[in-house]
Protein backbone atom coordinates (compact mmCIF):
# COMPACT_ATOMS: atom_id res chain seq x y z
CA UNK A 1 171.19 159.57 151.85
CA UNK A 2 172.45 157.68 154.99
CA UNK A 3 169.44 154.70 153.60
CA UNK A 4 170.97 154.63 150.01
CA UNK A 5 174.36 154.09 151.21
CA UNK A 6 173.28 151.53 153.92
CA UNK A 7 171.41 149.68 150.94
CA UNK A 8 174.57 149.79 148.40
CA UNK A 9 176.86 148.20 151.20
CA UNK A 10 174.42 145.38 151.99
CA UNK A 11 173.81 144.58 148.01
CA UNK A 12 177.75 144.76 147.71
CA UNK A 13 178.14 142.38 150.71
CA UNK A 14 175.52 140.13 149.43
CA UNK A 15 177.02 139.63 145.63
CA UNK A 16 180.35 139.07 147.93
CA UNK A 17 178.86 136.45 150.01
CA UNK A 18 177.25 134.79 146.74
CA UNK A 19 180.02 134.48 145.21
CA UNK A 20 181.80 132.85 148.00
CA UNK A 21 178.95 129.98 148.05
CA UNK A 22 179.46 129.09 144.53
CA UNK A 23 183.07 128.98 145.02
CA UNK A 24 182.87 126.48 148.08
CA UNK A 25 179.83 124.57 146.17
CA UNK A 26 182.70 123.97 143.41
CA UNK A 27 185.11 123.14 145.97
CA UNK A 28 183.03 120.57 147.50
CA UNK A 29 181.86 118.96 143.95
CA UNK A 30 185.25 118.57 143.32
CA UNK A 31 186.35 117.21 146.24
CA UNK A 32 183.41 114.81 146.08
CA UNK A 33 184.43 113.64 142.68
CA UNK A 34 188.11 113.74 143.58
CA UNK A 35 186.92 110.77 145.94
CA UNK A 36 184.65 109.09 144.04
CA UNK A 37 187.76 108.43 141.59
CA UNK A 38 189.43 106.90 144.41
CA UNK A 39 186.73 104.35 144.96
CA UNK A 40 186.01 103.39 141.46
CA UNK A 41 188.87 101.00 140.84
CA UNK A 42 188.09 99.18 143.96
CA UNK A 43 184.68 98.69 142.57
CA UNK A 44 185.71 97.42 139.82
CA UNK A 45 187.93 95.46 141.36
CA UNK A 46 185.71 93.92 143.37
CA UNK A 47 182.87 93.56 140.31
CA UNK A 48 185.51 91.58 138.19
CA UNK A 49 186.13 89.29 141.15
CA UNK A 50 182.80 88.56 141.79
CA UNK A 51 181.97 85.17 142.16
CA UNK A 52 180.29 82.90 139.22
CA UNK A 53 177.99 81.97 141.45
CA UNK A 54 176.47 86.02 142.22
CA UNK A 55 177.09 86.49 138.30
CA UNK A 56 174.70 83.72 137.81
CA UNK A 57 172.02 84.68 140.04
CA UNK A 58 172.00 88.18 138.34
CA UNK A 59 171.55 86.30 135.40
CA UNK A 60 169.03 84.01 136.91
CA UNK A 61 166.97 87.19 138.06
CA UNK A 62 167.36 88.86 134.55
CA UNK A 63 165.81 85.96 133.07
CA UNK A 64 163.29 85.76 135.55
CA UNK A 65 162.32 89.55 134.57
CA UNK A 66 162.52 89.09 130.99
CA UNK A 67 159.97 85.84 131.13
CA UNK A 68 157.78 88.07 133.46
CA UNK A 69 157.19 91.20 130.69
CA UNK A 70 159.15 93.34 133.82
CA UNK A 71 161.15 95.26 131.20
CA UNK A 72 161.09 98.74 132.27
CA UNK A 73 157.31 98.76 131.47
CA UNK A 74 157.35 96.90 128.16
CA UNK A 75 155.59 94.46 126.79
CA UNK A 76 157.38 91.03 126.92
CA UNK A 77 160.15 90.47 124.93
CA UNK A 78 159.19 87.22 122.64
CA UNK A 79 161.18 84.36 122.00
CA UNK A 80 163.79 85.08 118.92
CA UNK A 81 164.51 81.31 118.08
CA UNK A 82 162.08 78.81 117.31
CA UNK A 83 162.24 75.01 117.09
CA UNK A 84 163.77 74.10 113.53
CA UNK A 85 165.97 77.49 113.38
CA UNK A 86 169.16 77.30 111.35
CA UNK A 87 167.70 74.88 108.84
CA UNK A 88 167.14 77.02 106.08
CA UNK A 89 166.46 74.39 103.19
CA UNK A 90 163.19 72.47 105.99
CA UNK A 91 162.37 76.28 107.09
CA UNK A 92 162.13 78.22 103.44
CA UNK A 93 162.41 75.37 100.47
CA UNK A 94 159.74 75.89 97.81
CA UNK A 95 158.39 72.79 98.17
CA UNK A 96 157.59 73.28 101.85
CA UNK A 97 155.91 76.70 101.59
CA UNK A 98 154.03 74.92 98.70
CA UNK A 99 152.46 72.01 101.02
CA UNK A 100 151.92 74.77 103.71
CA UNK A 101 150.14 76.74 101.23
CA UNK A 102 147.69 73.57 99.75
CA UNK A 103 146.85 72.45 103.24
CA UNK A 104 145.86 76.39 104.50
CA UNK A 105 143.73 76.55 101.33
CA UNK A 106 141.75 73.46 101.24
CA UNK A 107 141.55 73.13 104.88
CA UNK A 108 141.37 69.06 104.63
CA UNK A 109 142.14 66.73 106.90
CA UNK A 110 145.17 64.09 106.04
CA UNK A 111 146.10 60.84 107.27
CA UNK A 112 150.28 61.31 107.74
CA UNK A 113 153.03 58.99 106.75
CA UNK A 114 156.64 59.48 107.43
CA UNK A 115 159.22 58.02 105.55
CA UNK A 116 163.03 57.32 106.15
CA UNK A 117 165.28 55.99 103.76
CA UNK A 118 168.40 54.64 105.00
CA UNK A 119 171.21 52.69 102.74
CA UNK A 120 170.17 49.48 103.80
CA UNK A 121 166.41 50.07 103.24
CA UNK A 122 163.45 52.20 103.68
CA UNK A 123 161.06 51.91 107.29
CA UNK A 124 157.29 53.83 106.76
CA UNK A 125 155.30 54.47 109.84
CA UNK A 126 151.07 55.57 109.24
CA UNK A 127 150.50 58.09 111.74
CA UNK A 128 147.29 56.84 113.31
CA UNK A 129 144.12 58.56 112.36
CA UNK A 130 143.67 61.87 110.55
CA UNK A 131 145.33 65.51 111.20
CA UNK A 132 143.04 68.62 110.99
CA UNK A 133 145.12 71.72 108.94
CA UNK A 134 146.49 73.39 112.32
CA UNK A 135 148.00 70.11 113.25
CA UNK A 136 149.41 69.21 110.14
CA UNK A 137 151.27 72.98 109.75
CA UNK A 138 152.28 72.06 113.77
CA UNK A 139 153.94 68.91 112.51
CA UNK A 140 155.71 69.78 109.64
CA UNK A 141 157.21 73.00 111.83
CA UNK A 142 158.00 70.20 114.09
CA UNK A 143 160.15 68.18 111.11
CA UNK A 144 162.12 71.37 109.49
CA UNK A 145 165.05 68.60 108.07
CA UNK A 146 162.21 66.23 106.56
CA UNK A 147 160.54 66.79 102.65
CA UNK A 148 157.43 67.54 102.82
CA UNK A 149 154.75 66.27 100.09
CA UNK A 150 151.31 65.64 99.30
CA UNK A 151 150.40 62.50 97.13
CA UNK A 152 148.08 62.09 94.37
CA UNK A 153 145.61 60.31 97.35
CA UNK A 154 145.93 63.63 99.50
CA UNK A 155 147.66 62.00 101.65
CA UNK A 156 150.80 64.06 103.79
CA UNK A 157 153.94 62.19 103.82
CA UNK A 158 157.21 63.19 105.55
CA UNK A 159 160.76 61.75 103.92
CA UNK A 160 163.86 61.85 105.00
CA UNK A 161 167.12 60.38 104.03
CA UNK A 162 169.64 58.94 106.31
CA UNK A 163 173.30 57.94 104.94
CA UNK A 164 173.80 55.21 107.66
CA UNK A 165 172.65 51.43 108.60
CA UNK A 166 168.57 51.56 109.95
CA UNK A 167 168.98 50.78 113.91
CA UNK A 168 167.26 47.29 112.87
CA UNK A 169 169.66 46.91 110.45
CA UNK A 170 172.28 47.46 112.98
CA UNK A 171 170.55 45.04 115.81
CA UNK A 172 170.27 41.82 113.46
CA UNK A 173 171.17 41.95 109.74
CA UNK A 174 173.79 38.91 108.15
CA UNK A 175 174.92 39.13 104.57
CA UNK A 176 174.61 36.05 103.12
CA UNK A 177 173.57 34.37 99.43
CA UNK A 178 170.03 33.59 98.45
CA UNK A 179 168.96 30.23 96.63
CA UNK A 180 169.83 32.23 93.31
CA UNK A 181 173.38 33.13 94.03
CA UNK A 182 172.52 36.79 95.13
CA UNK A 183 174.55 38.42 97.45
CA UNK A 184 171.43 39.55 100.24
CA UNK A 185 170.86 41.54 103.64
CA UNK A 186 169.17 39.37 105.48
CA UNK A 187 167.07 39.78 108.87
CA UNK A 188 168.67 37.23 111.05
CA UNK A 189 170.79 34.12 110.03
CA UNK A 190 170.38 33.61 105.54
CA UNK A 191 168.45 30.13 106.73
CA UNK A 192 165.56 32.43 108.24
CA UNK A 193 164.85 33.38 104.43
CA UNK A 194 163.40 37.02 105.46
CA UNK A 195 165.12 39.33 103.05
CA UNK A 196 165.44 42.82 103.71
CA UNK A 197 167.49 43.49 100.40
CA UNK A 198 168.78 41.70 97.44
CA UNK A 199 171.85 43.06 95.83
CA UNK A 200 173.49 41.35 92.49
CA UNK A 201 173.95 37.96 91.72
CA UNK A 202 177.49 36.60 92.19
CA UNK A 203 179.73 34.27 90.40
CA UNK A 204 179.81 31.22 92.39
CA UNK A 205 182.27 29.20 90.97
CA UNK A 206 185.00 31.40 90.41
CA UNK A 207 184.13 32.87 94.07
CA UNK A 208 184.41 29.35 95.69
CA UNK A 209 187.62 28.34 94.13
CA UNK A 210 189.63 31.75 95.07
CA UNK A 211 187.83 32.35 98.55
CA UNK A 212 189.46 31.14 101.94
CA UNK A 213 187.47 28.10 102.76
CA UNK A 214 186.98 30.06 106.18
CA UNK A 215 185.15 33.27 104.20
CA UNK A 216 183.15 31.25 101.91
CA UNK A 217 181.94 29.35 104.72
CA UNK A 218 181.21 32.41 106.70
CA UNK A 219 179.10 33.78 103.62
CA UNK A 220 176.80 30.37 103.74
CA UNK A 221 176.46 30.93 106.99
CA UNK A 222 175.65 34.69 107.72
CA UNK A 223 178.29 37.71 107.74
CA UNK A 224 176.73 39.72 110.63
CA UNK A 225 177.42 43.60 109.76
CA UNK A 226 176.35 46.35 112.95
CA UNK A 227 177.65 49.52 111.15
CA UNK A 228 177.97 51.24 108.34
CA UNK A 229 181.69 50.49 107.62
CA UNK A 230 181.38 46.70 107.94
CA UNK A 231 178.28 47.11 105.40
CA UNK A 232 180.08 48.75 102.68
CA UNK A 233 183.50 46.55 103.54
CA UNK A 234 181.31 43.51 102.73
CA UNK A 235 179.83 44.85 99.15
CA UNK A 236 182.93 46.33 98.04
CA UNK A 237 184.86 42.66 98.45
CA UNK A 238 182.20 40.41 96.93
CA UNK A 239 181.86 43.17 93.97
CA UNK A 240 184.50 41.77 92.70
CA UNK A 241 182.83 38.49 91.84
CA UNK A 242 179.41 40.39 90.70
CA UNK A 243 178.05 38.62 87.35
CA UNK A 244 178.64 41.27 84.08
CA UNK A 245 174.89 42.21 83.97
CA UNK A 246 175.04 43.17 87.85
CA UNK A 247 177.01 46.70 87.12
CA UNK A 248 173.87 48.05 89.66
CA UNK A 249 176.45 47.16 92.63
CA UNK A 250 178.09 50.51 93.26
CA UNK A 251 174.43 52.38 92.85
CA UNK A 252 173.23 50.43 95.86
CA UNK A 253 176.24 51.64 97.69
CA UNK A 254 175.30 54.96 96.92
C-alpha cells in the first residue's frame, strides 16, 4: 500500500510540474513576440530608408538570378517581350501571317527589297544576294511596322510609308519650275536639271505679273525646302496658280 501511494503522489507531482512548463513555455513565446513587435517598426523603418543605391543592387542580384535559371530550382524564366512587341497590325495582320506561311511552305530562297515611301518620293534598296526561309522569317520579325509581300517574280519586298521629307530630300532639294512651266522638286539648284518630282504645271503669266519680283525670282532660282512644313508651305502657295487640268495638286500633298 505504502508503493501505491508513493506512486499516486509522484504522478500527481509530475502532471503539476507539466503543467507549470507549458505555462512558462507560453510565457516566454509571448514575451518573445511581445519584443519582436517592438523591433518591427524599426525594421521597417530602416527598410524604407534604405538607400537607392542597396535597392538597386538587390535588384541587380535578382536579375542576375533570374538570367542564371537560379529560381528556387526552376527552369529559367524566358524572356516575355520580344523585338516588335506592341505592334499588333506588323505582329498579327493577315497579310503577314500569309507571307510567313508561303515562304515556310515552299522553302525558296528570295532576293529582298525594301521599300519606303515618303511624300516627297519613294528610295528602294536590293538587299544583296539571296535569303534562305529561316532568314527571311528572321527579317521580317525584325521589320514588325513594314508590309510584307511577295511579287509575281517571288521576290520579298518590305514597304513602308513615311509621312515626312526623305533625309535626302531634307539635305538638298530646291523647288523650282521645269522648261515646261511645272512646279518641280529638284535635287540641287533647278539648273542641275535632276528631277526628283514633277508636280502640276503653273500659270506663268498670271503668276509673274501678281508675284513679288523678289519670290518669282527666288522660284527661277531654287526655293530650298529642309522640312516638311516648308514643303507643303511652298505647294499650297503656288496652288493657287495651278493650270485647270492640274486639280492632281492636293493628291500629291496627300
Amino acid at each position: 500500500m505504502n508503493a501505491s501511494r508513493l506512486k499516486k503522489q509522484l504522478w500527481r507531482r509530475w502532471r503539476r510540474w507539466k503543467k507549470a512548463l507549458w505555462v512558462g513555455a507560453a510565457c516566454v513565446a509571448i514575451t518573445i513576440l511581445a519584443w519582436r513587435g517592438m523591433q518591427l517598426p524599426g525594421e521597417m523603418s530602416e527598410l524604407l530608408e534604405e538607400p537607392s543605391a542597396s535597392v538597386a543592387d538587390s535588384l541587380e542580384r535578382l536579375r542576375g538570378t533570374v538570367e542564371n535559371g537560379e529560381h528556387s530550382g526552376e527552369e529559367p524564366i524566358t524572356a516575355v517581350f520580344r523585338e516588335g512587341d506592341g505592334d499588333e497590325e506588323g505582329d498579327y495582320s493577315p497579310r503577314r501571317q500569309q507571307v510567313l506561311q508561303t515562304i515556310q511552305q515552299s522553302g525558296l530562297s528570295r532576293t529582298v527589297h525594301l521599300k519606303v515611301s515618303y511624300v516627297s518620293g519613294e528610295e528602294i534598296q536590293n538587299l544583296p544576294g539571296q535569303m534562305n526561309p529561316v532568314q527571311l522569317k528572321e527579317l521580317i520579325a525584325k521589320h514588325p511596322s513594314w508590309e510584307a509581300r511577295i511579287s509575281a517574280a517571288g521576290d520579298l519586298w518590305l514597304e513602308k510609308r513615311i509621312a515626312d521629307l526623305s533625309p535626302a530630300v531634307k539635305k538638298e532639294a530646291y523647288f523650282g519650275v521645269d522648261e515646261h512651266g511645272n512646279l518641280t522638286l529638284f535635287k540641287g539648284p533647278p539648273g542641275q536639271d535632276e528631277v526628283l518630282k514633277t508636280f502640276f504645271q503653273m500659270d506663268m503669266g498670271s503668276m509673274k505679273s501678281s508675284l513679288p519680283e523678289d519670290i518669282w525670282r527666288q522660284l527661277q532660282d531654287g526655293i530650298r525646302v529642309q522640312d516638311i512644313e516648308e514643303y507643303n508651305s511652298v505647294l499650297s502657295t503656288f496652288s493657287d496658280y495651278a493650270r485647270d487640268n492640274s486639280e492632281q495638286v492636293m493628291q500629291n500633298k496627300e
